[in-house]
PDB file of N, CA and C in Angstrom:
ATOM      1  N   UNK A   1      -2.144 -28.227   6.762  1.00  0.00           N
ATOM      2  CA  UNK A   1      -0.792 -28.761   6.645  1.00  0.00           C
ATOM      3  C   UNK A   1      -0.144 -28.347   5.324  1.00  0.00           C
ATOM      4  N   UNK A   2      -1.037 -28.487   4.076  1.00  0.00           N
ATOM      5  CA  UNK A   2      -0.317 -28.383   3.049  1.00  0.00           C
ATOM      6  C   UNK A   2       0.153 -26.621   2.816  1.00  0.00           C
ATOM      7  N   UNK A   3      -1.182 -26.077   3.435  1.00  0.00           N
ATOM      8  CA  UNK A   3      -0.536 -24.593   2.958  1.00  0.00           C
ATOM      9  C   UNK A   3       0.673 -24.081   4.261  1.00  0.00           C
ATOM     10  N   UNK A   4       0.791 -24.692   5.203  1.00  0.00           N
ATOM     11  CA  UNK A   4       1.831 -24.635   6.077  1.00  0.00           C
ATOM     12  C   UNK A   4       3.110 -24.615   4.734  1.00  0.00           C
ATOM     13  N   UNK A   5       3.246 -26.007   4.515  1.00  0.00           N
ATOM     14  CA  UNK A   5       4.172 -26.632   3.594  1.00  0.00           C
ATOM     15  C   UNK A   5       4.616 -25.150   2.895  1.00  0.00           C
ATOM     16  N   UNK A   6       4.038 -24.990   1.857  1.00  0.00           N
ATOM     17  CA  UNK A   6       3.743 -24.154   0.591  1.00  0.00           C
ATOM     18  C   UNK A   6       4.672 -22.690   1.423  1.00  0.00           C
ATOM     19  N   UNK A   7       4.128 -22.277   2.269  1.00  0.00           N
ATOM     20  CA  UNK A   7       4.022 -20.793   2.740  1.00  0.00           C
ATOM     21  C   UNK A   7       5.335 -20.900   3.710  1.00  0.00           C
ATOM     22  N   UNK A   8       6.246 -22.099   3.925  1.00  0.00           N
ATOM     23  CA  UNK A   8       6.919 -22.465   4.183  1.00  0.00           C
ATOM     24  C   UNK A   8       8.234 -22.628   3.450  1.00  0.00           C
ATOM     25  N   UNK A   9       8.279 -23.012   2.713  1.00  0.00           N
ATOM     26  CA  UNK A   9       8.889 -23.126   0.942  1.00  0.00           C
ATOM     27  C   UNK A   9       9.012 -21.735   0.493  1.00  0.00           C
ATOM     28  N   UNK A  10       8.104 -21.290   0.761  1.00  0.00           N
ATOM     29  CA  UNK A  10       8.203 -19.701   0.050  1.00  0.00           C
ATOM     30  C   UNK A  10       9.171 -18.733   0.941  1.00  0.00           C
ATOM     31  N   UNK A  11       9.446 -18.893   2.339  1.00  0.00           N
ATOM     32  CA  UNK A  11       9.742 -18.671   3.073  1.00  0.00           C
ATOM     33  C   UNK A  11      11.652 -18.864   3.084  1.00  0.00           C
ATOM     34  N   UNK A  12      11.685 -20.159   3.156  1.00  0.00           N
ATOM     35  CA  UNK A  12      12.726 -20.740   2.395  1.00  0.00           C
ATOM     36  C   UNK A  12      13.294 -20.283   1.000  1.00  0.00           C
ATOM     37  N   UNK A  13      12.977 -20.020   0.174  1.00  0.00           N
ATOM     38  CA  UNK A  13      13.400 -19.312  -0.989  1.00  0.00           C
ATOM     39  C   UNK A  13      13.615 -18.046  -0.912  1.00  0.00           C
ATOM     40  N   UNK A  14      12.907 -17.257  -0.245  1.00  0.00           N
ATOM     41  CA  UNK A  14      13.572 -15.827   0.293  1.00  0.00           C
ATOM     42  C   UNK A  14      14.294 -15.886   0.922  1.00  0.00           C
ATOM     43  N   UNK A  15      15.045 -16.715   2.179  1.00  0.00           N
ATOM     44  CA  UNK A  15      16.205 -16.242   2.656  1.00  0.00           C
ATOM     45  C   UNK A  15      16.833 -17.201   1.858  1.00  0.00           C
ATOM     46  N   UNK A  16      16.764 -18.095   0.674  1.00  0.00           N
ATOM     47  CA  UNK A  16      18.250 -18.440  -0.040  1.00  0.00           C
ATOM     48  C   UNK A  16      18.774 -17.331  -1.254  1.00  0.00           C
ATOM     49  N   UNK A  17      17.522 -16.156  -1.120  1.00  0.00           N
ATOM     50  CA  UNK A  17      17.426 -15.190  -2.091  1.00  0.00           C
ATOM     51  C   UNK A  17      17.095 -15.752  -3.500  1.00  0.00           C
ATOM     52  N   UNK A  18      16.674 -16.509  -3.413  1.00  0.00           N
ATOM     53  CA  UNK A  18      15.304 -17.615  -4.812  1.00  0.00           C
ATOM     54  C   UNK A  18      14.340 -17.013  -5.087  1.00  0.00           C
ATOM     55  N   UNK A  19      13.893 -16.084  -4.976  1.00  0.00           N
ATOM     56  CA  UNK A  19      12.904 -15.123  -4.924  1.00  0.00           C
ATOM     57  C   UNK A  19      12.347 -14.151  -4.870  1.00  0.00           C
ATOM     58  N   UNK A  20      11.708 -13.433  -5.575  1.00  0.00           N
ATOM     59  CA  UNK A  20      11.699 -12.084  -6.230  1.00  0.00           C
ATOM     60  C   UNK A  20      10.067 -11.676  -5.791  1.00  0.00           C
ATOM     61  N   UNK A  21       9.803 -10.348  -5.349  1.00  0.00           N
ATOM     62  CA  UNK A  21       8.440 -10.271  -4.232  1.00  0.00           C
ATOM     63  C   UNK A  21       8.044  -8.590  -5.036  1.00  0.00           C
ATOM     64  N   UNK A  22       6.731  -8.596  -4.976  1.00  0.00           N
ATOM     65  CA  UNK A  22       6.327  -7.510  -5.263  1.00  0.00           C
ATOM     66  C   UNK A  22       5.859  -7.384  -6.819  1.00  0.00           C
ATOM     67  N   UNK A  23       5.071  -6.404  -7.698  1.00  0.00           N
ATOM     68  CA  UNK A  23       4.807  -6.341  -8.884  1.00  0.00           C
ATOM     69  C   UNK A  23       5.881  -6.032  -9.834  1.00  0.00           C
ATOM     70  N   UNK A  24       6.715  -5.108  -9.260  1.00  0.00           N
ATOM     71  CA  UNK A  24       8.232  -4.743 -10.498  1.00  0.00           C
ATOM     72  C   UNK A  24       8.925  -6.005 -10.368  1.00  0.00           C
ATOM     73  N   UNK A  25       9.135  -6.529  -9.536  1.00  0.00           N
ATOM     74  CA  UNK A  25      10.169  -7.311  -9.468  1.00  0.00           C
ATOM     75  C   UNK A  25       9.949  -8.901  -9.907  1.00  0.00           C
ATOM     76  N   UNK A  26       8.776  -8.781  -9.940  1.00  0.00           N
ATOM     77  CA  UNK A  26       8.067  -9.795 -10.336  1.00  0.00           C
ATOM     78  C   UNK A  26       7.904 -10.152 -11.753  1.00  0.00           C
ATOM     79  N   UNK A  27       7.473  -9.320 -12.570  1.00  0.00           N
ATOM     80  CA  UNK A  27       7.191  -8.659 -13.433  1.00  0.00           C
ATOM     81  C   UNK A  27       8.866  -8.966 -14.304  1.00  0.00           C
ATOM     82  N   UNK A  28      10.210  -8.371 -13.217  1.00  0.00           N
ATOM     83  CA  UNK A  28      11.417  -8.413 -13.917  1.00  0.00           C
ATOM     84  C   UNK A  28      11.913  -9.678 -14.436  1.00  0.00           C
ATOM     85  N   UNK A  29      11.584 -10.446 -13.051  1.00  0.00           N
ATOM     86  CA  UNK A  29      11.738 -11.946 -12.949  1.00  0.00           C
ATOM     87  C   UNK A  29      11.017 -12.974 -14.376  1.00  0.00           C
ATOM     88  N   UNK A  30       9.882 -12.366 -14.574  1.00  0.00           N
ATOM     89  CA  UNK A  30       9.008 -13.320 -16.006  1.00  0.00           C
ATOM     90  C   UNK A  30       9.967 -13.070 -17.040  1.00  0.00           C
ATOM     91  N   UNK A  31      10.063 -11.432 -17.129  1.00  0.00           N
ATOM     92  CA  UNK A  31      10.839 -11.132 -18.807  1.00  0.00           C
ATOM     93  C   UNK A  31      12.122 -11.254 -18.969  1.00  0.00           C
ATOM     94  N   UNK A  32      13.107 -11.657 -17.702  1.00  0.00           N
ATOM     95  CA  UNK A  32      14.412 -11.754 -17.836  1.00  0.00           C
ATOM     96  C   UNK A  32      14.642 -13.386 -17.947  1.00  0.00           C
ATOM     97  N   UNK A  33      13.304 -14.227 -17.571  1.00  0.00           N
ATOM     98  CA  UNK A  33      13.686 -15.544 -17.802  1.00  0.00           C
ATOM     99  C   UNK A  33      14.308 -16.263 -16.767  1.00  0.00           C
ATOM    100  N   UNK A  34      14.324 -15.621 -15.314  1.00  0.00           N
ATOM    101  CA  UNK A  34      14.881 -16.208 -14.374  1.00  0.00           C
ATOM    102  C   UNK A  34      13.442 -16.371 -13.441  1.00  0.00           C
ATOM    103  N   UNK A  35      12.279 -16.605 -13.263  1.00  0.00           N
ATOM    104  CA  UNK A  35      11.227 -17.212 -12.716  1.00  0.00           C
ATOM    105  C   UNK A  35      10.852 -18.713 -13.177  1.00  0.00           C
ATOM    106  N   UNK A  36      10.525 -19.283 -12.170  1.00  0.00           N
ATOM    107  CA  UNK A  36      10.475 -21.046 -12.522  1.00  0.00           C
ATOM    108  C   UNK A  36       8.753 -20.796 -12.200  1.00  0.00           C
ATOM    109  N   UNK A  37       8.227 -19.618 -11.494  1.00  0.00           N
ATOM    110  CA  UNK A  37       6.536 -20.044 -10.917  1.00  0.00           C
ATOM    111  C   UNK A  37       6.557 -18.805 -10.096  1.00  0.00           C
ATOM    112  N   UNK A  38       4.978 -18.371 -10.837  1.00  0.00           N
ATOM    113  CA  UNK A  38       4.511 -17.116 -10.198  1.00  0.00           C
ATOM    114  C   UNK A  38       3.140 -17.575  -9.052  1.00  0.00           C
ATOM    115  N   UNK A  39       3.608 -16.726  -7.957  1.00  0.00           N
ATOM    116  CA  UNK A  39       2.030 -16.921  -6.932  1.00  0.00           C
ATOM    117  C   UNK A  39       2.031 -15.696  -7.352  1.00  0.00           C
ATOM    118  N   UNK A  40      -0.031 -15.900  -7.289  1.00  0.00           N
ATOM    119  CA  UNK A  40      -0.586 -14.679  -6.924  1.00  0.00           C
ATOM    120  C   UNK A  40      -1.266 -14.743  -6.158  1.00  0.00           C
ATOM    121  N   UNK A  41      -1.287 -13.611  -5.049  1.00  0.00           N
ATOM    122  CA  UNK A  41      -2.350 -13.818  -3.888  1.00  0.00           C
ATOM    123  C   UNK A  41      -4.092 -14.030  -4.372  1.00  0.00           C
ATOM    124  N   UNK A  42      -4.850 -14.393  -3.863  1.00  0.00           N
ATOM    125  CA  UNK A  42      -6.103 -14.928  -3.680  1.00  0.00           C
ATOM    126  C   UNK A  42      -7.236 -13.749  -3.481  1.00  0.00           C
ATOM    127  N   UNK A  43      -6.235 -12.463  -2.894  1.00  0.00           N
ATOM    128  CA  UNK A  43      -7.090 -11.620  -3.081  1.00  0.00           C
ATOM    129  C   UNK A  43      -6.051 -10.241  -3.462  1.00  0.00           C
ATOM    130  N   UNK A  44      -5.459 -10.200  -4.715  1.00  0.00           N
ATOM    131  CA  UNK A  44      -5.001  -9.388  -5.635  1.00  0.00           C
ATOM    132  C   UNK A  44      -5.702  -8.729  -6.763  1.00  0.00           C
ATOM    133  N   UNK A  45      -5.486  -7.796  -7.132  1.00  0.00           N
ATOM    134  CA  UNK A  45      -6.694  -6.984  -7.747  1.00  0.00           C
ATOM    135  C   UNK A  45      -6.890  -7.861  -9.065  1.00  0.00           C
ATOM    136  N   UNK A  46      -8.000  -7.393  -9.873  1.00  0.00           N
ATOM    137  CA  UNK A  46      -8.310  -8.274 -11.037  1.00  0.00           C
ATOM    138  C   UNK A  46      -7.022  -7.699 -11.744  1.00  0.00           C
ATOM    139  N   UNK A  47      -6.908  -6.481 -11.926  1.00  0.00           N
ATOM    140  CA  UNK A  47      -5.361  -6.110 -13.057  1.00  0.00           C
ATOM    141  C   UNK A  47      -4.402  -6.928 -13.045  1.00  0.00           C
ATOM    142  N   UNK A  48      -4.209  -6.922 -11.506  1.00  0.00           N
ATOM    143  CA  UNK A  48      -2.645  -7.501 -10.876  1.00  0.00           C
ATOM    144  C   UNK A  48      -2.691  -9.209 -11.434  1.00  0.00           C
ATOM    145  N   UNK A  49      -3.770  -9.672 -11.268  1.00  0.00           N
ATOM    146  CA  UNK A  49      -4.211 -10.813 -11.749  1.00  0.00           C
ATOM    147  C   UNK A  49      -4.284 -10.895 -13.458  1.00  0.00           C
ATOM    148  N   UNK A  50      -4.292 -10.556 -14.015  1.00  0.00           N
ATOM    149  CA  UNK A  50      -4.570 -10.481 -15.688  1.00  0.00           C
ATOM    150  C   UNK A  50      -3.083  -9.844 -16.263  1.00  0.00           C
ATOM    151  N   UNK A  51      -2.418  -9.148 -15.321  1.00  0.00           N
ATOM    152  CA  UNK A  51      -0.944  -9.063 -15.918  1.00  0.00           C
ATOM    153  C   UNK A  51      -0.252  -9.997 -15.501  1.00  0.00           C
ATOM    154  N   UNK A  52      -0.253 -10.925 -15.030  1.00  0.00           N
ATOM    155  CA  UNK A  52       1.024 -12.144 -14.787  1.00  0.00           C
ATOM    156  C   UNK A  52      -0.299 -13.457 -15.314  1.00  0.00           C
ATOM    157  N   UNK A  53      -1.190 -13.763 -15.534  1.00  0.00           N
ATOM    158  CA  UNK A  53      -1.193 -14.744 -16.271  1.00  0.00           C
ATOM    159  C   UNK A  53      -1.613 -14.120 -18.007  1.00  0.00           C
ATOM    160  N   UNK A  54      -1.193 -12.514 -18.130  1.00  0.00           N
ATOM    161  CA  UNK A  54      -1.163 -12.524 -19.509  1.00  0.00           C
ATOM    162  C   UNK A  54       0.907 -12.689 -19.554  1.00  0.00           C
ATOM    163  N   UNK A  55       1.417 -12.034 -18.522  1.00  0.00           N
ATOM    164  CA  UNK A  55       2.831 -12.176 -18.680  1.00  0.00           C
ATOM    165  C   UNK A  55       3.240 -13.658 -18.648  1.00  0.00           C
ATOM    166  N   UNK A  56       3.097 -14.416 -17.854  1.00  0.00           N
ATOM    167  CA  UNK A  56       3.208 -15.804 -17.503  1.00  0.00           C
ATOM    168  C   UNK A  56       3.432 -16.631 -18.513  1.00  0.00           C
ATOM    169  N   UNK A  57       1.675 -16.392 -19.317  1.00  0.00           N
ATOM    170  CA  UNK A  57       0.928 -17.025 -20.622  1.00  0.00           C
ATOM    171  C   UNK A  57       2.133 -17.103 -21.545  1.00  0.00           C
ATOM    172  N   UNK A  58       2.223 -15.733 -22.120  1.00  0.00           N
ATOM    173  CA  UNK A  58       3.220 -15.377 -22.922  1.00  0.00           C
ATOM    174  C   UNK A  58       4.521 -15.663 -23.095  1.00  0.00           C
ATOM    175  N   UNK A  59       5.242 -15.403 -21.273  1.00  0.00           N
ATOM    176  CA  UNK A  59       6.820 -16.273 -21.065  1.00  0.00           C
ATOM    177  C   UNK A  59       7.045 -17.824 -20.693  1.00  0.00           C
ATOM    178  N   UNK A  60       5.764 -18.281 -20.910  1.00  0.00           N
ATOM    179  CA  UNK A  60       5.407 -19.861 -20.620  1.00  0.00           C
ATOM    180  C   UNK A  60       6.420 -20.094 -19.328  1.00  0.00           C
ATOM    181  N   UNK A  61       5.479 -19.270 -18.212  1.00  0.00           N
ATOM    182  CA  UNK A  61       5.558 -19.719 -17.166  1.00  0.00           C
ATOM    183  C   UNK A  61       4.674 -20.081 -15.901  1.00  0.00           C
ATOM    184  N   UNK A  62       4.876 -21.270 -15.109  1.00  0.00           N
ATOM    185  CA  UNK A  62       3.580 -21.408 -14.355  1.00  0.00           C
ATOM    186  C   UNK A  62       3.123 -20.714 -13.379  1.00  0.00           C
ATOM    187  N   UNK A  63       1.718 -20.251 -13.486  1.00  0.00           N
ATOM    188  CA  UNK A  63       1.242 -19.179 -12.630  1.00  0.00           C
ATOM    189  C   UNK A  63      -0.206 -20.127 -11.468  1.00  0.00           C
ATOM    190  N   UNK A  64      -0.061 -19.705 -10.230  1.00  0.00           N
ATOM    191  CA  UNK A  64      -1.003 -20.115  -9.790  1.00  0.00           C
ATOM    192  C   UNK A  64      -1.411 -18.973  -8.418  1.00  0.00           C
ATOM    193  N   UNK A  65      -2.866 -19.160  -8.000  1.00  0.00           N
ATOM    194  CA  UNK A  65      -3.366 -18.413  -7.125  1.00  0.00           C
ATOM    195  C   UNK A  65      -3.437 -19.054  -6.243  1.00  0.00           C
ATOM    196  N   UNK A  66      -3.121 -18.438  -4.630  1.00  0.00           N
ATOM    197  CA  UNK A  66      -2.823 -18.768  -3.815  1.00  0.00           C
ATOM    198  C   UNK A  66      -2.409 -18.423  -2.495  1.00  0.00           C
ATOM    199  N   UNK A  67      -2.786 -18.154  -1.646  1.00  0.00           N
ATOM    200  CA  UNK A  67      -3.109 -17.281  -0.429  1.00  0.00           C
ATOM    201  C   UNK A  67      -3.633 -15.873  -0.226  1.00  0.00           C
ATOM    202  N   UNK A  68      -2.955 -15.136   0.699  1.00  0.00           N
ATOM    203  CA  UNK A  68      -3.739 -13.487   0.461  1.00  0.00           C
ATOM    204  C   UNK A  68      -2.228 -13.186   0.388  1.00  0.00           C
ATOM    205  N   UNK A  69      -2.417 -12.005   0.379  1.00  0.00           N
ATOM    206  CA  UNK A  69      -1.344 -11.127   0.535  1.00  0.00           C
ATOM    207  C   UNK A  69      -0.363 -11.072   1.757  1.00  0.00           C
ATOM    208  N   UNK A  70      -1.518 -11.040   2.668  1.00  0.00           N
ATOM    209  CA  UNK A  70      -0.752 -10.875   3.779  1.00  0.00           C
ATOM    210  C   UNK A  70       0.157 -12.035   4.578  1.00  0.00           C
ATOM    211  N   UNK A  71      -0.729 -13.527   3.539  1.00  0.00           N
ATOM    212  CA  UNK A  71       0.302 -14.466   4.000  1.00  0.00           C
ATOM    213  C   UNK A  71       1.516 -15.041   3.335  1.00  0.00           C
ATOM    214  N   UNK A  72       0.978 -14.609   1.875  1.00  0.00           N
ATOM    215  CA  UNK A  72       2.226 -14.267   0.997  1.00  0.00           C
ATOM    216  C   UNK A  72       3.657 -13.461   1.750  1.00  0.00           C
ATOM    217  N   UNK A  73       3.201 -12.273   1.861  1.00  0.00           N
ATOM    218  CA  UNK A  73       4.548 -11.251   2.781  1.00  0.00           C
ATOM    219  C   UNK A  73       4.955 -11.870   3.962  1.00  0.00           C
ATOM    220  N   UNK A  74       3.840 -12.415   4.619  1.00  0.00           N
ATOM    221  CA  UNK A  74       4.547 -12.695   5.849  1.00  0.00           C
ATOM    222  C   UNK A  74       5.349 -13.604   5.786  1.00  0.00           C
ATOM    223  N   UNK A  75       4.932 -15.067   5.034  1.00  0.00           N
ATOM    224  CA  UNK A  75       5.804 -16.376   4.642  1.00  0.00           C
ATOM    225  C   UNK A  75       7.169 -15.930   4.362  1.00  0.00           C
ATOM    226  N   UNK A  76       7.548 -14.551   3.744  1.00  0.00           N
ATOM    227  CA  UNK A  76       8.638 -14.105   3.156  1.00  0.00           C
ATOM    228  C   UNK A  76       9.229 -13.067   3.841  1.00  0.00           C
ATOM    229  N   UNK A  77       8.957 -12.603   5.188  1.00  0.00           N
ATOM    230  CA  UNK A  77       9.353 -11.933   5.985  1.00  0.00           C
ATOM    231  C   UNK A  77       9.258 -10.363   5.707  1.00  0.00           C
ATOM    232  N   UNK A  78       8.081 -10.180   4.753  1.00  0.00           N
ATOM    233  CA  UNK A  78       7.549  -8.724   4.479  1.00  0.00           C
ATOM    234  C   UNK A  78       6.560  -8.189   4.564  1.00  0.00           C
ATOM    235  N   UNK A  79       6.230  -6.903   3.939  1.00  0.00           N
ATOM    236  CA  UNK A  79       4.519  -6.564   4.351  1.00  0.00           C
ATOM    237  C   UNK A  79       3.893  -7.386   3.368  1.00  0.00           C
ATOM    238  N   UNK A  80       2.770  -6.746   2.978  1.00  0.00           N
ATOM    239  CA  UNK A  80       1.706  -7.598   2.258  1.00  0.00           C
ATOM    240  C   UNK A  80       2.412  -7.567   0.590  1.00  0.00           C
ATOM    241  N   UNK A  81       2.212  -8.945  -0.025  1.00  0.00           N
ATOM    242  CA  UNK A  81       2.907  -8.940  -1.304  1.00  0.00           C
ATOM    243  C   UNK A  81       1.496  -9.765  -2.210  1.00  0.00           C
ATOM    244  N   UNK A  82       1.422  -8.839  -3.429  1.00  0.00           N
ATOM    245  CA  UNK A  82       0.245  -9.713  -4.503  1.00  0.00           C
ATOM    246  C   UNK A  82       1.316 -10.721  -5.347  1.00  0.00           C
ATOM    247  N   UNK A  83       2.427 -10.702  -5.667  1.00  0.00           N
ATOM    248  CA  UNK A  83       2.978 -11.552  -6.405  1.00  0.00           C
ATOM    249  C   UNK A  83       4.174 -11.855  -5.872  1.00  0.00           C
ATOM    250  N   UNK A  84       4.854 -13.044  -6.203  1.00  0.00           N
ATOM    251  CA  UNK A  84       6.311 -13.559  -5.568  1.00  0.00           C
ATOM    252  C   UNK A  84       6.332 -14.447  -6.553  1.00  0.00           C
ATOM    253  N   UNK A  85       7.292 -14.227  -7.193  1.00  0.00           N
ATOM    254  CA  UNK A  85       8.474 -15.158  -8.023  1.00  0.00           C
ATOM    255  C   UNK A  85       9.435 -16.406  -7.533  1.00  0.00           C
ATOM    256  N   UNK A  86       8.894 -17.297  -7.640  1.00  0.00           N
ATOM    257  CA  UNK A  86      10.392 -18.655  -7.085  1.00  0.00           C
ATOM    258  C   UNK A  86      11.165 -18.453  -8.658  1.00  0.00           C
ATOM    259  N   UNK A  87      12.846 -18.360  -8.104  1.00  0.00           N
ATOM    260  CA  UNK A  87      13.488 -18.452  -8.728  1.00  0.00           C
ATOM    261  C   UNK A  87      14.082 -19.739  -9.393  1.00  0.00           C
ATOM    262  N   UNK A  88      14.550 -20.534  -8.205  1.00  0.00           N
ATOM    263  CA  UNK A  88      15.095 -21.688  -8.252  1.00  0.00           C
ATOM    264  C   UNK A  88      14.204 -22.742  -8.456  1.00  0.00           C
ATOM    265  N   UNK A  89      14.423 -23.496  -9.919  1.00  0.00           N
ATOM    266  CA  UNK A  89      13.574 -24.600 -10.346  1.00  0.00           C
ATOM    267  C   UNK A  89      13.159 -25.867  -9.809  1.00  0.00           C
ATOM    268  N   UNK A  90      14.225 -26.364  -8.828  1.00  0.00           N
ATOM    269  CA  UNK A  90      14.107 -27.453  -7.718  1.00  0.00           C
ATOM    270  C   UNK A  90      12.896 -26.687  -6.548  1.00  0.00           C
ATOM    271  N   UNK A  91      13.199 -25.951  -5.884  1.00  0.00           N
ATOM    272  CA  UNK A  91      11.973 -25.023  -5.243  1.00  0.00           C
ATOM    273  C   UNK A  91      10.791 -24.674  -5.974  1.00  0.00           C
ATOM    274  N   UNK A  92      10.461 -24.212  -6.943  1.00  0.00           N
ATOM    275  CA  UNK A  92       9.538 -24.143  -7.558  1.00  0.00           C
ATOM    276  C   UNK A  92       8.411 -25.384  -8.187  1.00  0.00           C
ATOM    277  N   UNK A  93       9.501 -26.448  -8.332  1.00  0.00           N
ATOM    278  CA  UNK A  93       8.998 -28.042  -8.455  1.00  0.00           C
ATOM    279  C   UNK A  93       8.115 -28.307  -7.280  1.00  0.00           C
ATOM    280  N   UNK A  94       8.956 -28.027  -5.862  1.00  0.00           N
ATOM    281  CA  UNK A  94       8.075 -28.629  -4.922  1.00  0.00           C
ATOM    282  C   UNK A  94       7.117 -27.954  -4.474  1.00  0.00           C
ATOM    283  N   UNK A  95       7.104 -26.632  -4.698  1.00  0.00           N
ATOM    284  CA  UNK A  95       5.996 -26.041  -4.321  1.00  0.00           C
ATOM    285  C   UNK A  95       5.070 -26.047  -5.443  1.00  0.00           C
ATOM    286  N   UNK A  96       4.828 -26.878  -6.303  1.00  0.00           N
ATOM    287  CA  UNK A  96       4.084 -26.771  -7.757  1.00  0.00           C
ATOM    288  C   UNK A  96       3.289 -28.331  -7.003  1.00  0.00           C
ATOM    289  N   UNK A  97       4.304 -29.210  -6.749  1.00  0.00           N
ATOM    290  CA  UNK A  97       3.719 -30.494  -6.009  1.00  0.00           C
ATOM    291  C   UNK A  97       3.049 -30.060  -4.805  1.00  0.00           C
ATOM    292  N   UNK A  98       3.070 -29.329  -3.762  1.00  0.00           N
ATOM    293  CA  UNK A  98       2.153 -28.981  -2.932  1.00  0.00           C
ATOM    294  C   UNK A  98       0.776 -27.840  -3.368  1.00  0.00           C
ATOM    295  N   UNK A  99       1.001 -27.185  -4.478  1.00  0.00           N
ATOM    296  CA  UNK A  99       0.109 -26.633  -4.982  1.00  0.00           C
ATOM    297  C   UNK A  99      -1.285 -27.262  -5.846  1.00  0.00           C
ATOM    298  N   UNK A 100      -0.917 -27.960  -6.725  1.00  0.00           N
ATOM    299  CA  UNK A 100      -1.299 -29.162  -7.181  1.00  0.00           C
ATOM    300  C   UNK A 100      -1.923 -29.972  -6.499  1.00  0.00           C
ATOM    301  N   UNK A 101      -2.129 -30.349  -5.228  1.00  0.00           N
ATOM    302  CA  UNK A 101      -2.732 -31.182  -4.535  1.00  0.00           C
ATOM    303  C   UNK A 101      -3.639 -30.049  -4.298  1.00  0.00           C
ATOM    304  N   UNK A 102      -3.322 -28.878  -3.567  1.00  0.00           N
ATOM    305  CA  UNK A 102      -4.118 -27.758  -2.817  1.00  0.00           C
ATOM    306  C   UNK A 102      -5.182 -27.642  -4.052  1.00  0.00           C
ATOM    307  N   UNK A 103      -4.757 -27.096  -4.723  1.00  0.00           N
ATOM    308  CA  UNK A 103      -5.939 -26.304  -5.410  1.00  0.00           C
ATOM    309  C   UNK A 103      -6.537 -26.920  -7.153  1.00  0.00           C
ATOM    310  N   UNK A 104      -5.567 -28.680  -6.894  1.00  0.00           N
ATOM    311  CA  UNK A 104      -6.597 -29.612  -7.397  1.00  0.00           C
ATOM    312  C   UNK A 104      -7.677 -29.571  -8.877  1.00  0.00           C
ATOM    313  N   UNK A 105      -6.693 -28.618  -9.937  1.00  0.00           N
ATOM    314  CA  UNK A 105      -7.400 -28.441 -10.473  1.00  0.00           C
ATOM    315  C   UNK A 105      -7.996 -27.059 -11.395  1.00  0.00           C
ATOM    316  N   UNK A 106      -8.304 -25.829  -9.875  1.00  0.00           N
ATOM    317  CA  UNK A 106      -8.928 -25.004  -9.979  1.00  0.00           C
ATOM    318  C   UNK A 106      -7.915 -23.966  -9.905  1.00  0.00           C
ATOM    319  N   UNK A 107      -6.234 -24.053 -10.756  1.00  0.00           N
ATOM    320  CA  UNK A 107      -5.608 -22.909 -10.537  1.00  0.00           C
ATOM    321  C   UNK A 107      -4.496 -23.447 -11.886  1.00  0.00           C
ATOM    322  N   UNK A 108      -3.203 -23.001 -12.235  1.00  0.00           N
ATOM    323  CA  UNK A 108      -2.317 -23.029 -12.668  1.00  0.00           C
ATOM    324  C   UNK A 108      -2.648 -23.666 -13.826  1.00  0.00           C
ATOM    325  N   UNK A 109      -1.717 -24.152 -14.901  1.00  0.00           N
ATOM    326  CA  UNK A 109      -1.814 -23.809 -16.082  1.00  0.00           C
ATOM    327  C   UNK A 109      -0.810 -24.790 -16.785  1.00  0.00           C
TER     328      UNK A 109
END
């Protein structure tokens, strides 16, 4: 249910255009200061993983791990995506509250 929720939300923020998908764009989203919360997929390479919670770290923003790829893209109506940006801070809140329950601990920052 909850990752319904989550992958749902994410879904929702791409078609209000809240959301920024892929490594450049992702990446644009931390250093321009318009990301509220980075996913990274669950099975994204170790690099891809060590550049957004060293970028994240740095732009003090919240990063958490969290599905694969392929359900990342699909939630968002694309191919497979390692990172997605919520833009909008009300969206990013609630998916931080459904994340937070999910992974309890063992993710975000």
């Amino acid at each position: 249910m909850e990752q319904n929720k989550i992958l749902s939300l994410l879904g929702l923020a791409a078609r209000g255009r809240n959301l920024a998908s892929g490594e450049f764009q992702t990446v644009n989203a931390v250093r321009n200061g318009t990301a509220r919360l980075v996913i990274i997929a669950e099975d994204a390479s170790a690099n891809t993983r060590k550049l957004f919670t060293d970028k994240c770290g740095f732009y003090d923003v919240p990063v958490y791990v969290y599905g694969t790829k392929e359900e990342l893209g699909h939630s968002i109506g694309k191919d497979i995506r390692s990172s997605v940006a919520i833009l909008n801070a009300g969206l990013a809140e609630s998916i931080m509250k459904y994340l937070k329950t999910e992974t309890a601990g063992n993710g975000g920052r």
